[in-house]
C-alpha atoms as a PDB file:
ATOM      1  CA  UNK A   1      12.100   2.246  -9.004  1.00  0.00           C
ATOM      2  CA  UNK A   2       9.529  -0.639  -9.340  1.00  0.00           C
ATOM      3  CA  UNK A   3      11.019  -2.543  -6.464  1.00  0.00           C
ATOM      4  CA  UNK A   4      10.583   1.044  -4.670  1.00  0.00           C
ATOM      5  CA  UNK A   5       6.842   0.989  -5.435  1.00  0.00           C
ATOM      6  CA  UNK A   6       6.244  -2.621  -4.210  1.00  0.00           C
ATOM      7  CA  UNK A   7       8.261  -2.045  -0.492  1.00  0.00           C
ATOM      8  CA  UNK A   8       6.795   1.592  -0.322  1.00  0.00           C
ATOM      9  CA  UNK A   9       3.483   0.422  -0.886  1.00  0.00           C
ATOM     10  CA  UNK A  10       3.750  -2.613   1.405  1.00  0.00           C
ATOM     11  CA  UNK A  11       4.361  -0.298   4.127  1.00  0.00           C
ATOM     12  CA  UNK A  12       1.730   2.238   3.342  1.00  0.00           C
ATOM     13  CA  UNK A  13      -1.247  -0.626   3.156  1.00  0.00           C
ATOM     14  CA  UNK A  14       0.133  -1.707   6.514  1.00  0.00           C
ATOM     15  CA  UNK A  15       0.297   1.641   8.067  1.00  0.00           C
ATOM     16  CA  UNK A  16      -3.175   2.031   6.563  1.00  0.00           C
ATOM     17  CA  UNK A  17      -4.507  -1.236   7.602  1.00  0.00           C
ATOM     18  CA  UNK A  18      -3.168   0.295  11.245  1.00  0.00           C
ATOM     19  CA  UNK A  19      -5.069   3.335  10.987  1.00  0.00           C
ATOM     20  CA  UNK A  20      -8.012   1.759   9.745  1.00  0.00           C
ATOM     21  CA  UNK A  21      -8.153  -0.801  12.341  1.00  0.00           C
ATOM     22  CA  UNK A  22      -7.249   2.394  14.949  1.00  0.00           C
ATOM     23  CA  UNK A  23     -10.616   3.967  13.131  1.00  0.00           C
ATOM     24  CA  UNK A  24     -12.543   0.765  13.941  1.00  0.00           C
ATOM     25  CA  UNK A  25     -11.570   1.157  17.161  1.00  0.00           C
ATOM     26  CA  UNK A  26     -12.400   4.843  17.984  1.00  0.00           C
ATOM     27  CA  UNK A  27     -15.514   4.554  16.411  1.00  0.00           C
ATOM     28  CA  UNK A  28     -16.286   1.122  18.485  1.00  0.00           C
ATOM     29  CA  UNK A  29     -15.826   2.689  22.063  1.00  0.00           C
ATOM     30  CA  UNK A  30     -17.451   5.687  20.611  1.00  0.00           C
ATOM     31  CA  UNK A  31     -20.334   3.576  20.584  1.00  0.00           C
ATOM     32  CA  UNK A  32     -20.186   2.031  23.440  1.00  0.00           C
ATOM     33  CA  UNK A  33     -20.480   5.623  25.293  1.00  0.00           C
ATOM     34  CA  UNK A  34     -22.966   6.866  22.803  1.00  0.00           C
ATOM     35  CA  UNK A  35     -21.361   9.393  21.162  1.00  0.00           C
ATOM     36  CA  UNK A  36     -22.868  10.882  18.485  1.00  0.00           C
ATOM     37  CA  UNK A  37     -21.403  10.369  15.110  1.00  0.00           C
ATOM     38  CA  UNK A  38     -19.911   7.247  16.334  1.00  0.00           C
ATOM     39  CA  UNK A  39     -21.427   4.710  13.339  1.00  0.00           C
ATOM     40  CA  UNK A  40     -19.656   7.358  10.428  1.00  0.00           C
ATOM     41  CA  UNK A  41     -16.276   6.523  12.229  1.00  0.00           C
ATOM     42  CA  UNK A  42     -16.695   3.196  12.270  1.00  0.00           C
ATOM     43  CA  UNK A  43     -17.657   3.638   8.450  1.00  0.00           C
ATOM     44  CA  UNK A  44     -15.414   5.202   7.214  1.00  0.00           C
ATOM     45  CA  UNK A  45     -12.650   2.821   9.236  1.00  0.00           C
ATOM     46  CA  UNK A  46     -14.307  -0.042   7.338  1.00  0.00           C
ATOM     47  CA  UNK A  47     -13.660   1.797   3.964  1.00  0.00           C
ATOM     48  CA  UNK A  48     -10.475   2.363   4.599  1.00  0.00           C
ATOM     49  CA  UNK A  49      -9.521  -1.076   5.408  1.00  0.00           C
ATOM     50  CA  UNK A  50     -10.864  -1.959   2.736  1.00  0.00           C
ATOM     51  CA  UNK A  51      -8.687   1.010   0.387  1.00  0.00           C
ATOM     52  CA  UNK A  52      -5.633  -0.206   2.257  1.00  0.00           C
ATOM     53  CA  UNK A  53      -6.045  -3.640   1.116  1.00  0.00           C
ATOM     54  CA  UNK A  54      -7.039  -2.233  -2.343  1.00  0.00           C
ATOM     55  CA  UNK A  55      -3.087  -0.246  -2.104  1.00  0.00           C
ATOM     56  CA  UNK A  56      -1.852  -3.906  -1.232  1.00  0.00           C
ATOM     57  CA  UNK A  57      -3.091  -5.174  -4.198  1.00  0.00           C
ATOM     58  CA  UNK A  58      -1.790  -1.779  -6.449  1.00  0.00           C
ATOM     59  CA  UNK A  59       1.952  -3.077  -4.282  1.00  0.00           C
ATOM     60  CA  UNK A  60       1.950  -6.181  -5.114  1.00  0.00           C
ATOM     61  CA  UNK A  61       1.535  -4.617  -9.185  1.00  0.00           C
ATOM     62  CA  UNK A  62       3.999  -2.656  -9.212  1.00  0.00           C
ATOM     63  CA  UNK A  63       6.496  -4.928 -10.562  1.00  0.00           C
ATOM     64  CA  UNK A  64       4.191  -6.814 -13.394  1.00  0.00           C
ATOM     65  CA  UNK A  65       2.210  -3.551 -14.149  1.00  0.00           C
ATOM     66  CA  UNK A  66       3.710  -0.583 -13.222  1.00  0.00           C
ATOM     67  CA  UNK A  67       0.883   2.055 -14.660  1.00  0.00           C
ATOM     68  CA  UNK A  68      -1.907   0.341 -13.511  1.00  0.00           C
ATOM     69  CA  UNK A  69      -0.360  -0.213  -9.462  1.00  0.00           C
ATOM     70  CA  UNK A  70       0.547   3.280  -9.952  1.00  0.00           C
ATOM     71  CA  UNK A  71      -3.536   4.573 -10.282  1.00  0.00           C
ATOM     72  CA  UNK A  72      -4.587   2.080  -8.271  1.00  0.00           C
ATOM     73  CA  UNK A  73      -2.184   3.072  -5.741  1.00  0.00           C
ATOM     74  CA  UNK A  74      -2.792   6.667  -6.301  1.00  0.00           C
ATOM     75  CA  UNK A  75      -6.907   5.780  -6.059  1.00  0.00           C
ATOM     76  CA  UNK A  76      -6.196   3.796  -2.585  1.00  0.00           C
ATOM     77  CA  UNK A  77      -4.286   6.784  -1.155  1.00  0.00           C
ATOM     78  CA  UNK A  78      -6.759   9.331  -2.082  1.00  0.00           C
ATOM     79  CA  UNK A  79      -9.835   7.642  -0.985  1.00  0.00           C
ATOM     80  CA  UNK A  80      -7.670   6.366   2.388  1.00  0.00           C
ATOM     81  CA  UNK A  81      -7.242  10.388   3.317  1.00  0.00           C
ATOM     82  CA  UNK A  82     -10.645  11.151   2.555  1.00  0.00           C
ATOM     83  CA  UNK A  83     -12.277   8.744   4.514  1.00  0.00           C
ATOM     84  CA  UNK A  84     -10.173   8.352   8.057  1.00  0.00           C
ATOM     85  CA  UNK A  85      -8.327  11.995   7.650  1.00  0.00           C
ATOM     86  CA  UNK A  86      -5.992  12.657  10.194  1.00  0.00           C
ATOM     87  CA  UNK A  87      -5.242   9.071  11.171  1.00  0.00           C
ATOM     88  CA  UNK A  88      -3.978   8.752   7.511  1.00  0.00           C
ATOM     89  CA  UNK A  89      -1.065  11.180   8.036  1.00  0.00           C
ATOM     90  CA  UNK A  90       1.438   8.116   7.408  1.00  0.00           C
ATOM     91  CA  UNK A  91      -0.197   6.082   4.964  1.00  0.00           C
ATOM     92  CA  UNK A  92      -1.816   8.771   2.271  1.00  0.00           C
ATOM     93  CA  UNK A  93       2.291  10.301   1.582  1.00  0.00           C
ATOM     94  CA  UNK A  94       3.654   6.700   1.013  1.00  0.00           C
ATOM     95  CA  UNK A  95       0.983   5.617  -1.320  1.00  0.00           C
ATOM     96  CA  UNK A  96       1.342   8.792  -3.039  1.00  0.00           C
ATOM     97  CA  UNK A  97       5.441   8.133  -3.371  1.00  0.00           C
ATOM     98  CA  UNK A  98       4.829   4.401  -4.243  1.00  0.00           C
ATOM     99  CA  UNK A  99       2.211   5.740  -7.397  1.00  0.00           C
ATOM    100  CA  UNK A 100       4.914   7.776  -8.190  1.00  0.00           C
ATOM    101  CA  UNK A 101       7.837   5.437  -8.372  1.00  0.00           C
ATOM    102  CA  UNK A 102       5.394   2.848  -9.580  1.00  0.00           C
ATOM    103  CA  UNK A 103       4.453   5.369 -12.713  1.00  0.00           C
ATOM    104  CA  UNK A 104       8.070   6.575 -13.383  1.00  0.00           C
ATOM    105  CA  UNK A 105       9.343   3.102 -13.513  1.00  0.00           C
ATOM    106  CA  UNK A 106       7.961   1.919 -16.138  1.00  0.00           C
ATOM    107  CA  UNK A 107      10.268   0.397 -18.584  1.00  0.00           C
ATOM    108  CA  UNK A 108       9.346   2.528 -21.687  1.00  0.00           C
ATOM    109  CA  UNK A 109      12.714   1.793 -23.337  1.00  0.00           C
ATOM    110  CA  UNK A 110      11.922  -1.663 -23.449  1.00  0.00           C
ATOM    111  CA  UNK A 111       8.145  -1.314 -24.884  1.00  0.00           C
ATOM    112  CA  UNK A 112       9.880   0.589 -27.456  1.00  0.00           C
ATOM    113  CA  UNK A 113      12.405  -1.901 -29.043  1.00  0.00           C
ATOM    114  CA  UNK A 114       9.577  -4.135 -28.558  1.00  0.00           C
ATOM    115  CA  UNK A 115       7.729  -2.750 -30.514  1.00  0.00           C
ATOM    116  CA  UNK A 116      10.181  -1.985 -33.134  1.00  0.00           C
ATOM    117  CA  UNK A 117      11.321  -5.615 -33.532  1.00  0.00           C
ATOM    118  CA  UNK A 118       7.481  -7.094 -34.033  1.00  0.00           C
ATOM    119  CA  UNK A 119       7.122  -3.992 -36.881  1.00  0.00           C
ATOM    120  CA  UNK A 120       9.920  -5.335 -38.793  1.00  0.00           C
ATOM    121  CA  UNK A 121       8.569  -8.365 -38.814  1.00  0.00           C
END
């Protein structure tokens, strides 16, 4: 399920890094032709390359530590839909499946007979 996390979440910060760079874009030749509201576009396209490369980071966790890549994950996804909205439609689900797999594949057994062989001793 870890490996899950890391390729799911690979492909969200990507798809993210897309949108945000899309965002960047919109906001840019929004500017250009002074449309009003243009600089919160490009703002909030800025923040969410920035989230998407904060999900990278929660991927590349997933295998080492799977609880914290699964909230930081789970942070980067939430804060990517918030700030560019509807160009998050692919990104936002696959961070949110990555947390998940990243969370439920922990290796719990293991921490437990881990912990029962240092108590012994």
């Amino acid at each position: 399920m870890r490996t899950g996390a890391l390729v799911l979440g690979i492909i969200a910060g990507l798809a993210g890094l897309v949108s945000a760079v899309f965002a960047l874009f919109v906001g840019s030749l929004g500017g250009a032709f002074d449309a009003k509201g243009a600089e919160t576009v490009v703002g909030v396209g800025w923040s969410a390359l920035v989230f998407s490369l904060l999900g990278l980071v929660g991927a590349a966790l997933s295998l080492a530590k799977p609880v914290l890549a699964a909230v930081i994950m789970l942070i980067a996804g939430v804060a990517v839909l918030i700030s560019i909205y509807l160009f998050a439609v692919i990104a936002t689900p696959l961070f949110l499946i990555a947390a998940l797999l990243a969370f439920l594949g922990r290796n719990t057994r293991q921490e437990e007979i881990t912990v029962q062989t240092r108590s012994r001793t």
